[in-house]
PDB file of N, CA and C in Angstrom:
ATOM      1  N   UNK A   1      87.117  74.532  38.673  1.00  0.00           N
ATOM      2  CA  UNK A   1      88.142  75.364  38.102  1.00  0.00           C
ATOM      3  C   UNK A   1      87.768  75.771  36.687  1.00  0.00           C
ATOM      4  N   UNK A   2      87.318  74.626  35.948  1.00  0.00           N
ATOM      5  CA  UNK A   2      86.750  75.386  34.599  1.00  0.00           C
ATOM      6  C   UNK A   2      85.936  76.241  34.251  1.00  0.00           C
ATOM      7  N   UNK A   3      84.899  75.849  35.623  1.00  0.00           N
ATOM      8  CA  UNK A   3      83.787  77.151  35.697  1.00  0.00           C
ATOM      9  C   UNK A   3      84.176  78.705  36.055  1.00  0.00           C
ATOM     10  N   UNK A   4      85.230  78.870  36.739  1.00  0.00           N
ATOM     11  CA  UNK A   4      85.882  80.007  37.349  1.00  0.00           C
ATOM     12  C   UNK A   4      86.555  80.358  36.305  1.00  0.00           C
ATOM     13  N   UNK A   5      87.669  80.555  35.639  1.00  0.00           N
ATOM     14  CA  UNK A   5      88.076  80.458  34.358  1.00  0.00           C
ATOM     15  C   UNK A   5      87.351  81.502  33.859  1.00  0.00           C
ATOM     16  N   UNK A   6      86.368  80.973  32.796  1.00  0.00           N
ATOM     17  CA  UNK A   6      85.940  82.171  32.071  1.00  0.00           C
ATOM     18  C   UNK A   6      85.488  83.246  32.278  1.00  0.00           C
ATOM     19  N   UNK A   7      85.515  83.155  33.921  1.00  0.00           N
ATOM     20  CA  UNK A   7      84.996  84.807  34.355  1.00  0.00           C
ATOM     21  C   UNK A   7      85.743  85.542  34.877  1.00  0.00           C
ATOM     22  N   UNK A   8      87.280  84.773  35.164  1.00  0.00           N
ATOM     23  CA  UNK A   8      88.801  85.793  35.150  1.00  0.00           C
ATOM     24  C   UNK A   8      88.975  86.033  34.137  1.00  0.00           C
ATOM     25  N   UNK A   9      88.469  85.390  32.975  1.00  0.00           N
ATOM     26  CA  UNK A   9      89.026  85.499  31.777  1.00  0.00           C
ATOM     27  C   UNK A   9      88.019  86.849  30.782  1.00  0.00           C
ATOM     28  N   UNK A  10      87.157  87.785  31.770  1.00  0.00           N
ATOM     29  CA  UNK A  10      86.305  88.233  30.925  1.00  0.00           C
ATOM     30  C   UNK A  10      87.028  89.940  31.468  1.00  0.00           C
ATOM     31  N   UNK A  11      86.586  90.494  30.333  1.00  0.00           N
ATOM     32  CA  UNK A  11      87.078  92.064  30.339  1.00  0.00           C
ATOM     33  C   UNK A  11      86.312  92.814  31.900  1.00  0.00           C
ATOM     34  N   UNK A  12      87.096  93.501  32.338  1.00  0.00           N
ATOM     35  CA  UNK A  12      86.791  94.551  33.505  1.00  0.00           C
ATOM     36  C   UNK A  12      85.963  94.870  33.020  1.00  0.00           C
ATOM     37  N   UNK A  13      84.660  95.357  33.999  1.00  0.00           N
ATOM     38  CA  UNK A  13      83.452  96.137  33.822  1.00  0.00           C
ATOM     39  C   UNK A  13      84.142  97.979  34.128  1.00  0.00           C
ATOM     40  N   UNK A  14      83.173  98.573  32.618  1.00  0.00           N
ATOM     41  CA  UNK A  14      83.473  99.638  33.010  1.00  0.00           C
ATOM     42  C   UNK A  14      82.081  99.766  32.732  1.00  0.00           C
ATOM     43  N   UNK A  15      81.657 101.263  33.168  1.00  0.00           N
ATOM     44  CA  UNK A  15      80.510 101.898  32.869  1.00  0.00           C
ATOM     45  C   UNK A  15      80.824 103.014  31.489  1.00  0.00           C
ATOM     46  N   UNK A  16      79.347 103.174  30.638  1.00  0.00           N
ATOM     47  CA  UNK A  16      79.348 103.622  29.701  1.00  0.00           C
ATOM     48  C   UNK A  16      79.269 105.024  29.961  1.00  0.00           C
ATOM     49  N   UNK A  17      79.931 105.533  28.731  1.00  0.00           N
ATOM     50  CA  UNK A  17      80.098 107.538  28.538  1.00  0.00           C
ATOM     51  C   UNK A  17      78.923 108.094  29.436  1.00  0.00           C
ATOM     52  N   UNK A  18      79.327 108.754  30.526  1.00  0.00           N
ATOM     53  CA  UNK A  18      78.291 109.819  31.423  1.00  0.00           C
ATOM     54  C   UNK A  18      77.459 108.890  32.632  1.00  0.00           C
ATOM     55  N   UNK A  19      77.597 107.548  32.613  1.00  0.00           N
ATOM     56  CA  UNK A  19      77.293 106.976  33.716  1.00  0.00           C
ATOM     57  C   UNK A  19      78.028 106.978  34.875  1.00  0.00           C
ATOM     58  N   UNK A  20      77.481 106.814  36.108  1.00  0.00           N
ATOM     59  CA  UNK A  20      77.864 106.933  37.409  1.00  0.00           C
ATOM     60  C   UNK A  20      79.292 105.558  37.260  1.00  0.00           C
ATOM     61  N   UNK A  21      80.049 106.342  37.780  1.00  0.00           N
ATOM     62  CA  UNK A  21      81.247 104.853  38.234  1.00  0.00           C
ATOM     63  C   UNK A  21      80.371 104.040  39.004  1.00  0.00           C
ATOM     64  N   UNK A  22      81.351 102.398  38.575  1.00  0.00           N
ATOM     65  CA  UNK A  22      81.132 101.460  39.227  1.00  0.00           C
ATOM     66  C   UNK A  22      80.925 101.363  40.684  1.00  0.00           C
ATOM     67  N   UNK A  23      80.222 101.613  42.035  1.00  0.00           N
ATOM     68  CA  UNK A  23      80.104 101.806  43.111  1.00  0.00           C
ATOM     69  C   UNK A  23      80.422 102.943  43.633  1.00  0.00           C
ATOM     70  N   UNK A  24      80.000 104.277  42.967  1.00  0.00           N
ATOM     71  CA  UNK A  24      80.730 105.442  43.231  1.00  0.00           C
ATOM     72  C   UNK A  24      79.155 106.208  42.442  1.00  0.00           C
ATOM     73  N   UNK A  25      79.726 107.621  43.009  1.00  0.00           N
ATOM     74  CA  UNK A  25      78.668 108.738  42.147  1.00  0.00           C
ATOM     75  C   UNK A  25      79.167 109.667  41.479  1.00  0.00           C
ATOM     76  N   UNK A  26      78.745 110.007  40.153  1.00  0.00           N
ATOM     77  CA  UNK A  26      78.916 110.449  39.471  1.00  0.00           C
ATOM     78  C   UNK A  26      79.346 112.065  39.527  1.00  0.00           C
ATOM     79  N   UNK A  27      80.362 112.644  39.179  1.00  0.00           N
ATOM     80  CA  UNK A  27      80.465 113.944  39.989  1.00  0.00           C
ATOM     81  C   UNK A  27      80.009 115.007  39.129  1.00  0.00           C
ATOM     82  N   UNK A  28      79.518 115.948  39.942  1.00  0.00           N
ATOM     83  CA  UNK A  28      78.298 116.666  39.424  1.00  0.00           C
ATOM     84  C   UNK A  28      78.622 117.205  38.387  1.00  0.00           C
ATOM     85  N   UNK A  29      77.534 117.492  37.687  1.00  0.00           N
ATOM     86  CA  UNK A  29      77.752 118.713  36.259  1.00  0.00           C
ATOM     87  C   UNK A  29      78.311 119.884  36.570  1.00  0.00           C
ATOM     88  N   UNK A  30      79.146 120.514  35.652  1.00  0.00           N
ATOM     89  CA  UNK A  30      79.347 122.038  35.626  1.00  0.00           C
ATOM     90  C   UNK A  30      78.655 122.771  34.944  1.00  0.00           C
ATOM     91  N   UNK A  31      78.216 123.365  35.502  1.00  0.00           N
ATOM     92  CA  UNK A  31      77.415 124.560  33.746  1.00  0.00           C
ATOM     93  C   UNK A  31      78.254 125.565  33.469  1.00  0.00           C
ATOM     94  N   UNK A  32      78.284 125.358  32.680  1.00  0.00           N
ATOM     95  CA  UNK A  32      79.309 127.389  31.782  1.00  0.00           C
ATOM     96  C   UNK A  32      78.066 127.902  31.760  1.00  0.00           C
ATOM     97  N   UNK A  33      79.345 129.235  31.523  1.00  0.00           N
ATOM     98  CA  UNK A  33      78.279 130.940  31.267  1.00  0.00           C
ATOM     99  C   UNK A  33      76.813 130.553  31.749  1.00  0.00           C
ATOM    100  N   UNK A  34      76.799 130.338  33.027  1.00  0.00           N
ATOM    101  CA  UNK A  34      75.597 130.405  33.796  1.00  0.00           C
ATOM    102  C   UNK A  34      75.935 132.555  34.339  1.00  0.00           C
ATOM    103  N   UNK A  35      74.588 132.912  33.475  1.00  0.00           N
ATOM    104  CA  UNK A  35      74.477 134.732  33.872  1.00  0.00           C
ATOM    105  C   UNK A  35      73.532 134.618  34.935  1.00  0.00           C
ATOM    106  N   UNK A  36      72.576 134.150  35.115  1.00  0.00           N
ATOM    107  CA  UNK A  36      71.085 134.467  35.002  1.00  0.00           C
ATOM    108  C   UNK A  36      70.455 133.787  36.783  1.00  0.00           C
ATOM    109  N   UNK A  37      70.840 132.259  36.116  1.00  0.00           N
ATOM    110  CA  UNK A  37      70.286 131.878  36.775  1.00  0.00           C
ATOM    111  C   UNK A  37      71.426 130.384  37.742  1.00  0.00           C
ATOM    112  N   UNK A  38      70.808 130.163  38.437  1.00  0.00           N
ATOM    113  CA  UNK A  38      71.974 128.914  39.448  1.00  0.00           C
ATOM    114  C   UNK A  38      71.997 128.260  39.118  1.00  0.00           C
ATOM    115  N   UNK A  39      72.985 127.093  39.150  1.00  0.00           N
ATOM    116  CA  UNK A  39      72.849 125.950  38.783  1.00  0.00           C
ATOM    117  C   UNK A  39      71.445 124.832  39.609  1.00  0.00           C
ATOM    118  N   UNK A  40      71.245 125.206  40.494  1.00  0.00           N
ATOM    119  CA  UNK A  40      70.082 124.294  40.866  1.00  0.00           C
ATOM    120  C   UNK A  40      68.879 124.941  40.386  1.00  0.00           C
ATOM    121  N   UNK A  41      68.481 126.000  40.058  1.00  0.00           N
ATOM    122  CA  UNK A  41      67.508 126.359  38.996  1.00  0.00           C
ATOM    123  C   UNK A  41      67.178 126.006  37.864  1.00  0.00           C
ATOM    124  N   UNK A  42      68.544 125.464  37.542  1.00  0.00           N
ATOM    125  CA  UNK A  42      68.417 125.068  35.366  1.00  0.00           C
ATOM    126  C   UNK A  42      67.303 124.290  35.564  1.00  0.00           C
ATOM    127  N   UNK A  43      67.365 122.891  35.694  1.00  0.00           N
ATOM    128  CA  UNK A  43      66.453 121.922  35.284  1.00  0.00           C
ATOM    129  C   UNK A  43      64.983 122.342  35.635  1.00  0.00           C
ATOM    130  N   UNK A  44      64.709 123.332  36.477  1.00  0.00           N
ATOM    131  CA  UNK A  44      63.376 123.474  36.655  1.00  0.00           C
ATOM    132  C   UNK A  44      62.567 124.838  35.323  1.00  0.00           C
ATOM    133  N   UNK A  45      64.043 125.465  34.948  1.00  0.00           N
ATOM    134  CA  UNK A  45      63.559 126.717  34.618  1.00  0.00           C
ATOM    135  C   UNK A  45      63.607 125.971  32.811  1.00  0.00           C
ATOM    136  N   UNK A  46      64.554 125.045  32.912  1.00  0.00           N
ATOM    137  CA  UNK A  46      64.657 124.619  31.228  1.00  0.00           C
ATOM    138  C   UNK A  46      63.445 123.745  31.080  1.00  0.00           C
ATOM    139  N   UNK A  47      62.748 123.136  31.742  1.00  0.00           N
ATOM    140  CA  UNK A  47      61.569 122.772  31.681  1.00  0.00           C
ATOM    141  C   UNK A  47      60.476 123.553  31.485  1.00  0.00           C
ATOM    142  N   UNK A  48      60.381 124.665  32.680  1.00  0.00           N
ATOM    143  CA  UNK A  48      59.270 125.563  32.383  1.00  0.00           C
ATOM    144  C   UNK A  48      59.216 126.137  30.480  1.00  0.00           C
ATOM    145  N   UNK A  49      60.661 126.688  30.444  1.00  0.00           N
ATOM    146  CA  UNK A  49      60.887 126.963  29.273  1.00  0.00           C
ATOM    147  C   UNK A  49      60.330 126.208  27.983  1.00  0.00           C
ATOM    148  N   UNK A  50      60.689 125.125  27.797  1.00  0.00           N
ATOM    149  CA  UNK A  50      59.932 124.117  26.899  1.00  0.00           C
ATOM    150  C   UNK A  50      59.011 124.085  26.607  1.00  0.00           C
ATOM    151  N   UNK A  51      57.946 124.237  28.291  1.00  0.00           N
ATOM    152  CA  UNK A  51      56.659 123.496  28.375  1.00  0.00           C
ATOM    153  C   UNK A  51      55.847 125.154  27.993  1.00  0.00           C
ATOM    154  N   UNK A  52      56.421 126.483  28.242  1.00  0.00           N
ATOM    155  CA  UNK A  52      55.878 127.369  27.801  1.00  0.00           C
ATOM    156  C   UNK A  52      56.017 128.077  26.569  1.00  0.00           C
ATOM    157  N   UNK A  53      56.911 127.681  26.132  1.00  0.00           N
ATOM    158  CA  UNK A  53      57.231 127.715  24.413  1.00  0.00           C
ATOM    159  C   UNK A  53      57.009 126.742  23.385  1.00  0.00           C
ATOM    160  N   UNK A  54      56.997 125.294  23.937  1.00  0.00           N
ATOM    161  CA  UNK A  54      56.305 124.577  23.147  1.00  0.00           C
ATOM    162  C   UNK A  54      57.898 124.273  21.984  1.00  0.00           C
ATOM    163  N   UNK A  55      58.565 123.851  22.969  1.00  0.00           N
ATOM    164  CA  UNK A  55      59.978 123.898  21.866  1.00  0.00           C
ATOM    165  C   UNK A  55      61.140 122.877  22.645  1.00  0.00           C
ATOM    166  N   UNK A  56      62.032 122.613  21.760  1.00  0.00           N
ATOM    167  CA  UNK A  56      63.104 121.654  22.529  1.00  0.00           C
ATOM    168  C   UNK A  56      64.455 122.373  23.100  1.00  0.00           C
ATOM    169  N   UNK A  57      65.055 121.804  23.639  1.00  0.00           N
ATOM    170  CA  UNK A  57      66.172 122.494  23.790  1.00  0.00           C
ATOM    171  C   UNK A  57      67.285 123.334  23.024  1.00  0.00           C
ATOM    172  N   UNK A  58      66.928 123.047  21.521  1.00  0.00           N
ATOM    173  CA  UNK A  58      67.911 123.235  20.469  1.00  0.00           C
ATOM    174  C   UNK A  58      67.463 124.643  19.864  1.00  0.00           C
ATOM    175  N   UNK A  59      65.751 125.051  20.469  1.00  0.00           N
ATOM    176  CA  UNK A  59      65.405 126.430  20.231  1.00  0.00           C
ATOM    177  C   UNK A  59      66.319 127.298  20.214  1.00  0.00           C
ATOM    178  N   UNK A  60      66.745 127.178  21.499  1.00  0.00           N
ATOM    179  CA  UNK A  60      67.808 128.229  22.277  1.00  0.00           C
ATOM    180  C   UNK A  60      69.109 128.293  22.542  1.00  0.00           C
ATOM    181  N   UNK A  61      69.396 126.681  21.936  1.00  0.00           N
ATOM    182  CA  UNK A  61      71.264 126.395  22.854  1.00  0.00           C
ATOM    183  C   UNK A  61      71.543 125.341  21.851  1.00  0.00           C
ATOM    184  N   UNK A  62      73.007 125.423  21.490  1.00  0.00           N
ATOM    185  CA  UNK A  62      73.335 124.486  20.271  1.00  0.00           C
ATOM    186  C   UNK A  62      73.608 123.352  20.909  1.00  0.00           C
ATOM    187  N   UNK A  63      73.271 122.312  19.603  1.00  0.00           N
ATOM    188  CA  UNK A  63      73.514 120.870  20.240  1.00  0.00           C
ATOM    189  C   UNK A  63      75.056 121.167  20.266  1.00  0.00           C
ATOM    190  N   UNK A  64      74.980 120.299  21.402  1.00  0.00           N
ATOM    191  CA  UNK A  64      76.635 119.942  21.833  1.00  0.00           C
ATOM    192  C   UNK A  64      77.537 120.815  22.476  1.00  0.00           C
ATOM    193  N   UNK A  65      76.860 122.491  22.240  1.00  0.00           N
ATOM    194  CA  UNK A  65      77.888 123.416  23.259  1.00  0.00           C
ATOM    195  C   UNK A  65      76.772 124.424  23.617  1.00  0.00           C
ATOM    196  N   UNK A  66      75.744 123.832  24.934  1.00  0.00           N
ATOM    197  CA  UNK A  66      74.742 124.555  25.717  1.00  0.00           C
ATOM    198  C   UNK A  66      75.377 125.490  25.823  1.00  0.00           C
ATOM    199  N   UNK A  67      76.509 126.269  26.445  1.00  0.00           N
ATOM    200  CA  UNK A  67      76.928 127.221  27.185  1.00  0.00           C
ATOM    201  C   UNK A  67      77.082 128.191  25.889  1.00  0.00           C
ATOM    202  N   UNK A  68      76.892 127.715  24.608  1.00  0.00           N
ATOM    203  CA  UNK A  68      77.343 128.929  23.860  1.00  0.00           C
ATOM    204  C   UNK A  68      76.064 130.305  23.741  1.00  0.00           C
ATOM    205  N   UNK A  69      76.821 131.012  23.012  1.00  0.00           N
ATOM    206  CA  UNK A  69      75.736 131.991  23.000  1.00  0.00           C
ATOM    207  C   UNK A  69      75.241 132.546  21.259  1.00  0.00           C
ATOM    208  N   UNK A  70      75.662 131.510  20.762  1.00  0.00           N
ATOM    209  CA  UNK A  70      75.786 132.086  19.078  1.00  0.00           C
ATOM    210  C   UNK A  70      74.022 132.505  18.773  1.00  0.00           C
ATOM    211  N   UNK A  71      73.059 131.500  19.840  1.00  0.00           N
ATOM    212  CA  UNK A  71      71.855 131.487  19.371  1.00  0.00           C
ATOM    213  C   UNK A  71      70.974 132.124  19.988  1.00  0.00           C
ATOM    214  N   UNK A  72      71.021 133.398  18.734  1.00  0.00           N
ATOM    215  CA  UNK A  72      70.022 134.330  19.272  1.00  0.00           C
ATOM    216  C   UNK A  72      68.774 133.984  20.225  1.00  0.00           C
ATOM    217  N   UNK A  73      68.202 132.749  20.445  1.00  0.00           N
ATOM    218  CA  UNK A  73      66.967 132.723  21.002  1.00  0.00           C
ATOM    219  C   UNK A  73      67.314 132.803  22.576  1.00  0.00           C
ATOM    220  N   UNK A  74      68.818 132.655  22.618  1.00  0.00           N
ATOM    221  CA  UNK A  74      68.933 132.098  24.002  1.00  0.00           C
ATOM    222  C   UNK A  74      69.360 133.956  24.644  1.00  0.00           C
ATOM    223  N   UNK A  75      69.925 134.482  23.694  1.00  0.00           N
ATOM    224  CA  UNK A  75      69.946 136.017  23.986  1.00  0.00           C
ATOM    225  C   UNK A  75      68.628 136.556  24.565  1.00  0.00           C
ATOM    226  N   UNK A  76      67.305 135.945  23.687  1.00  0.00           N
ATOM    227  CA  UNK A  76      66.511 136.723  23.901  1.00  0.00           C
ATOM    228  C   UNK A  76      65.970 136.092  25.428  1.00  0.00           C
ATOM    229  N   UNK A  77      66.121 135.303  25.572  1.00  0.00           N
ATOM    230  CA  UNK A  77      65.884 134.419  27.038  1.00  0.00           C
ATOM    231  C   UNK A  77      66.096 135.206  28.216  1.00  0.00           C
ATOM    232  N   UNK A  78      67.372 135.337  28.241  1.00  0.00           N
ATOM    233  CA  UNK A  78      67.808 135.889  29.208  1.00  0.00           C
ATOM    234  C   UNK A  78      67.188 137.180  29.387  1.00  0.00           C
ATOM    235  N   UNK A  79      67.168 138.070  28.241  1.00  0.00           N
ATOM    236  CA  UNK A  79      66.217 139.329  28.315  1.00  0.00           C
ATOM    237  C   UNK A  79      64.993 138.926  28.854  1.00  0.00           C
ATOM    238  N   UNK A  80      63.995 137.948  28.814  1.00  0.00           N
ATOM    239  CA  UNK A  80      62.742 137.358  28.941  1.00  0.00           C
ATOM    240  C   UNK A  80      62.745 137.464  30.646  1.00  0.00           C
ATOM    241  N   UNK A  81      63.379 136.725  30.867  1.00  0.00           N
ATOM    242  CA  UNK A  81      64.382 136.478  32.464  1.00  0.00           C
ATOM    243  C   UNK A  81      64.145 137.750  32.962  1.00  0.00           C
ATOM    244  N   UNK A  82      65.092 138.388  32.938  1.00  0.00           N
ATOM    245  CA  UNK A  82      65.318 139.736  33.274  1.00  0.00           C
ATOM    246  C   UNK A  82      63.772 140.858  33.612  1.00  0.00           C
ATOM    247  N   UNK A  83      63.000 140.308  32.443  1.00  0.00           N
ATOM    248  CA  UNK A  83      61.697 140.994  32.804  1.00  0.00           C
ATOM    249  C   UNK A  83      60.576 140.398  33.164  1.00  0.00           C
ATOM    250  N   UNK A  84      60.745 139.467  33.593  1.00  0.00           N
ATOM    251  CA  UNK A  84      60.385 138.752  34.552  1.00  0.00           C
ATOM    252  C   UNK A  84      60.343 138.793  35.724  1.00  0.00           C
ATOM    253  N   UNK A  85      61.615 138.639  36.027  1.00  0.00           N
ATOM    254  CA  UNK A  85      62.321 139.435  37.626  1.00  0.00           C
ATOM    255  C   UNK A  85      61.727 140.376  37.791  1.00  0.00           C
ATOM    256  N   UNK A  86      62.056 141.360  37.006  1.00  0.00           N
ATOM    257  CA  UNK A  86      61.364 142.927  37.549  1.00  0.00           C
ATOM    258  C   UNK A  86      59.659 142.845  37.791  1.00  0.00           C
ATOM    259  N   UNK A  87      58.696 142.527  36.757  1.00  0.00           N
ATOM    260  CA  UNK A  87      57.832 142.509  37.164  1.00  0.00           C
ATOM    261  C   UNK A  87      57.419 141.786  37.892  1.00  0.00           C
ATOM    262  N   UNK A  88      57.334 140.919  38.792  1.00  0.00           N
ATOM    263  CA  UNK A  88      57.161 140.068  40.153  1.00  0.00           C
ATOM    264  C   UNK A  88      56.947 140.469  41.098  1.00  0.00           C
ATOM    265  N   UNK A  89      57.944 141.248  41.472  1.00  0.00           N
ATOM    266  CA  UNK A  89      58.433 141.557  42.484  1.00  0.00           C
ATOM    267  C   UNK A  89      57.285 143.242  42.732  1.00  0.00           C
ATOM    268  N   UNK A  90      56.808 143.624  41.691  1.00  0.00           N
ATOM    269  CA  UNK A  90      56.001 144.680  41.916  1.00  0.00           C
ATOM    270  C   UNK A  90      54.942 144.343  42.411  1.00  0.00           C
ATOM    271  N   UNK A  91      54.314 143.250  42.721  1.00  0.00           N
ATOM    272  CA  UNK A  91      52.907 142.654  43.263  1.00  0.00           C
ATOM    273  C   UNK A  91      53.125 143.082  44.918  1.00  0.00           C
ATOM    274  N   UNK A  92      52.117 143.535  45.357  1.00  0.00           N
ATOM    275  CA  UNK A  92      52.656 143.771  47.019  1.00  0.00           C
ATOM    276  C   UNK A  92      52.662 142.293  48.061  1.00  0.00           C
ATOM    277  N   UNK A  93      51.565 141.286  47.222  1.00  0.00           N
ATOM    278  CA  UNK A  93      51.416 139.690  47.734  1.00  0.00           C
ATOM    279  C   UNK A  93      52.970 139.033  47.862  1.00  0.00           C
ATOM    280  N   UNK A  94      53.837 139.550  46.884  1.00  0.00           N
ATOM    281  CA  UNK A  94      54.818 138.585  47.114  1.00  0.00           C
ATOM    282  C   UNK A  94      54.991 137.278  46.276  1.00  0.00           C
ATOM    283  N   UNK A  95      53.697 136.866  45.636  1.00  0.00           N
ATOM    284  CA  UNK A  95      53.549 136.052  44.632  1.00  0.00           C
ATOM    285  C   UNK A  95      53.644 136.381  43.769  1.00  0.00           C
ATOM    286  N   UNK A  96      54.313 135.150  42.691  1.00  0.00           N
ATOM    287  CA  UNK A  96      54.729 135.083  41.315  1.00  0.00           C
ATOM    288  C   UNK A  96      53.541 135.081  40.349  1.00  0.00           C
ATOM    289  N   UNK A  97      53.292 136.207  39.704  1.00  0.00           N
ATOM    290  CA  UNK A  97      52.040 136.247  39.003  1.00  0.00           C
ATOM    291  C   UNK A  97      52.266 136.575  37.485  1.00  0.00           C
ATOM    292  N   UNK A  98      53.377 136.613  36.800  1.00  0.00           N
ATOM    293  CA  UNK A  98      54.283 136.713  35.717  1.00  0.00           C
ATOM    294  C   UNK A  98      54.933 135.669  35.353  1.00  0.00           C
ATOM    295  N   UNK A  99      55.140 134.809  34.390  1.00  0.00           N
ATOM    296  CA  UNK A  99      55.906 133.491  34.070  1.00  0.00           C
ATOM    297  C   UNK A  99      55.893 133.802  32.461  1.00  0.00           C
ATOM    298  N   UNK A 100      56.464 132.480  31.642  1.00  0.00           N
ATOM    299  CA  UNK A 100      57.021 132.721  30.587  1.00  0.00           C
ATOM    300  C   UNK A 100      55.309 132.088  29.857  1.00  0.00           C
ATOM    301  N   UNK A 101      54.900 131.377  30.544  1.00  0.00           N
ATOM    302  CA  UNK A 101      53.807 130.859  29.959  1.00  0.00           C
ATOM    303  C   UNK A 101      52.579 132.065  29.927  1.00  0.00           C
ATOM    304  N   UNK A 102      52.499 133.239  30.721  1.00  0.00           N
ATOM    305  CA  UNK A 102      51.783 134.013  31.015  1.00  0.00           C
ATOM    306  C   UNK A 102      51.429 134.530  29.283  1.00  0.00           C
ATOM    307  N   UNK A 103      52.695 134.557  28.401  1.00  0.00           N
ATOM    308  CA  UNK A 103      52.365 135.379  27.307  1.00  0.00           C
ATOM    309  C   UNK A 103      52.420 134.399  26.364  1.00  0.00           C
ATOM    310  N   UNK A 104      53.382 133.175  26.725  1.00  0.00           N
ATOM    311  CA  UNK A 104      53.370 132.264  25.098  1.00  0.00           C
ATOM    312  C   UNK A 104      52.225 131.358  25.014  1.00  0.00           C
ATOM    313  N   UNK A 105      51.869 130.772  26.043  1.00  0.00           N
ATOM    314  CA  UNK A 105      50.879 129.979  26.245  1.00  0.00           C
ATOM    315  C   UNK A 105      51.242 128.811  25.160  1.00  0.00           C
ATOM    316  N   UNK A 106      52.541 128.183  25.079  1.00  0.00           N
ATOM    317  CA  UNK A 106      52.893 127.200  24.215  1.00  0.00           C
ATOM    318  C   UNK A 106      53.315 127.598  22.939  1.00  0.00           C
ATOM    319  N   UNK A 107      53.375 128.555  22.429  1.00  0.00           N
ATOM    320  CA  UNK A 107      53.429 129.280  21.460  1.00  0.00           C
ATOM    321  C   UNK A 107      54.947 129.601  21.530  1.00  0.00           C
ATOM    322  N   UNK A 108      55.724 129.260  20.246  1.00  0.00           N
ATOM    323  CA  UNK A 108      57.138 130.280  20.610  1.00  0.00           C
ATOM    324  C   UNK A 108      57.122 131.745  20.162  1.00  0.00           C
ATOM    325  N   UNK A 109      56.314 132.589  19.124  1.00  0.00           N
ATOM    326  CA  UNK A 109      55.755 133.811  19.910  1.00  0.00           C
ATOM    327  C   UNK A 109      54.692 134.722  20.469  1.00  0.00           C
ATOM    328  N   UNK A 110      54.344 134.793  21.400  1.00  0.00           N
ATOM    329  CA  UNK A 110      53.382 135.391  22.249  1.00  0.00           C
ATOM    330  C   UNK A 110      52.148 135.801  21.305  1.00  0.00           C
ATOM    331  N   UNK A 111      51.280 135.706  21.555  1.00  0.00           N
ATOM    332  CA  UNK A 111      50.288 136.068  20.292  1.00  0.00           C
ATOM    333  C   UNK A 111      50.185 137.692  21.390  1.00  0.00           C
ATOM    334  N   UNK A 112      49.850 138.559  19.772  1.00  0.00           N
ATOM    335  CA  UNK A 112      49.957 140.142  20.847  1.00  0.00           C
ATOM    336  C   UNK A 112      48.413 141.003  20.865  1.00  0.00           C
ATOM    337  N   UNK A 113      47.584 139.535  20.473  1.00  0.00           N
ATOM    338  CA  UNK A 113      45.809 140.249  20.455  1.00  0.00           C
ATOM    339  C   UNK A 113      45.354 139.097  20.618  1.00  0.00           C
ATOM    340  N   UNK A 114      43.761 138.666  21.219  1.00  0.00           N
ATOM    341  CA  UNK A 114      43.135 137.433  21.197  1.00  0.00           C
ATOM    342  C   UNK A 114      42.941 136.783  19.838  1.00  0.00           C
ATOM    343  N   UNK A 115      43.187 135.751  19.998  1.00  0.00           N
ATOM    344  CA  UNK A 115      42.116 135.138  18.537  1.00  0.00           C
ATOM    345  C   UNK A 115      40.980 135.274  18.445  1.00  0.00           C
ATOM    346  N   UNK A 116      40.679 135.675  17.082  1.00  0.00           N
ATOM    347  CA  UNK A 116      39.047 136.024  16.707  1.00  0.00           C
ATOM    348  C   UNK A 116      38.384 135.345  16.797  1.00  0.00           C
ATOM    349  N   UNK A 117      36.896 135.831  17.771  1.00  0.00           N
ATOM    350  CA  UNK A 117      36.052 135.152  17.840  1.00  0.00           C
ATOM    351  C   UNK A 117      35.522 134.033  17.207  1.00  0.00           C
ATOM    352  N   UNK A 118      35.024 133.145  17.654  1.00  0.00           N
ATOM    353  CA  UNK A 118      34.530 131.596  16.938  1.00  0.00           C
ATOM    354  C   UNK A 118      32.854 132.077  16.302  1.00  0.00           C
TER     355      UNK A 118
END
């Protein structure tokens, strides 16, 4: 009985801010002002994004309110997007031969001539 005791006697388990409930799953994210693109696209396209700009998330979207639009970079994104789409789709293959990395190459802006020879 004494051993039992202190473990009626201990606070309910909860789970911490944004973790899955206790024997349960976590219910899905919402995204705001999604224009562009789906929600099962984000995580692949906010990655590409990063990894072809060479930048964090805060480039483009304010900490703490992603969905806003105050930041110009994320304006220009969507424009980026947009011409993207269009040129793709002009290949007669059907393959994606246009991406964001095509022009930044890690760079957040596109260099618009080669670097001079070594």
């Amino acid at each position: 009985m004494l051993m039992v005791l202190p473990l009626c006697a201990q606070a309910p388990q909860t789970a911490p801010p944004g973790a899955p409930p206790v024997g349960g799953k976590a219910a899905p994210h919402v995204f705001k002002n999604l224009q562009l693109l789906k929600p099962e696209e984000i995580h692949e396209a906010m990655h590409a994004f990063r990894t072809a700009l060479g930048v964090e998330c805060t480039f483009c979207h304010i900490q703490g309110d992603f969905a806003s639009d105050e930041n110009h970079h994320k304006l220009v994104a969507r424009k980026m997007i947009e011409l993207v789409r269009s040129i793709n789709p002009q290949f007669p293959d059907g393959k994606e031969h246009v991406a964001c990395y095509t022009c930044h190459r890690g760079a957040k802006e596109p260099l618009m001539a080669p670097p001079p020879a070594q």
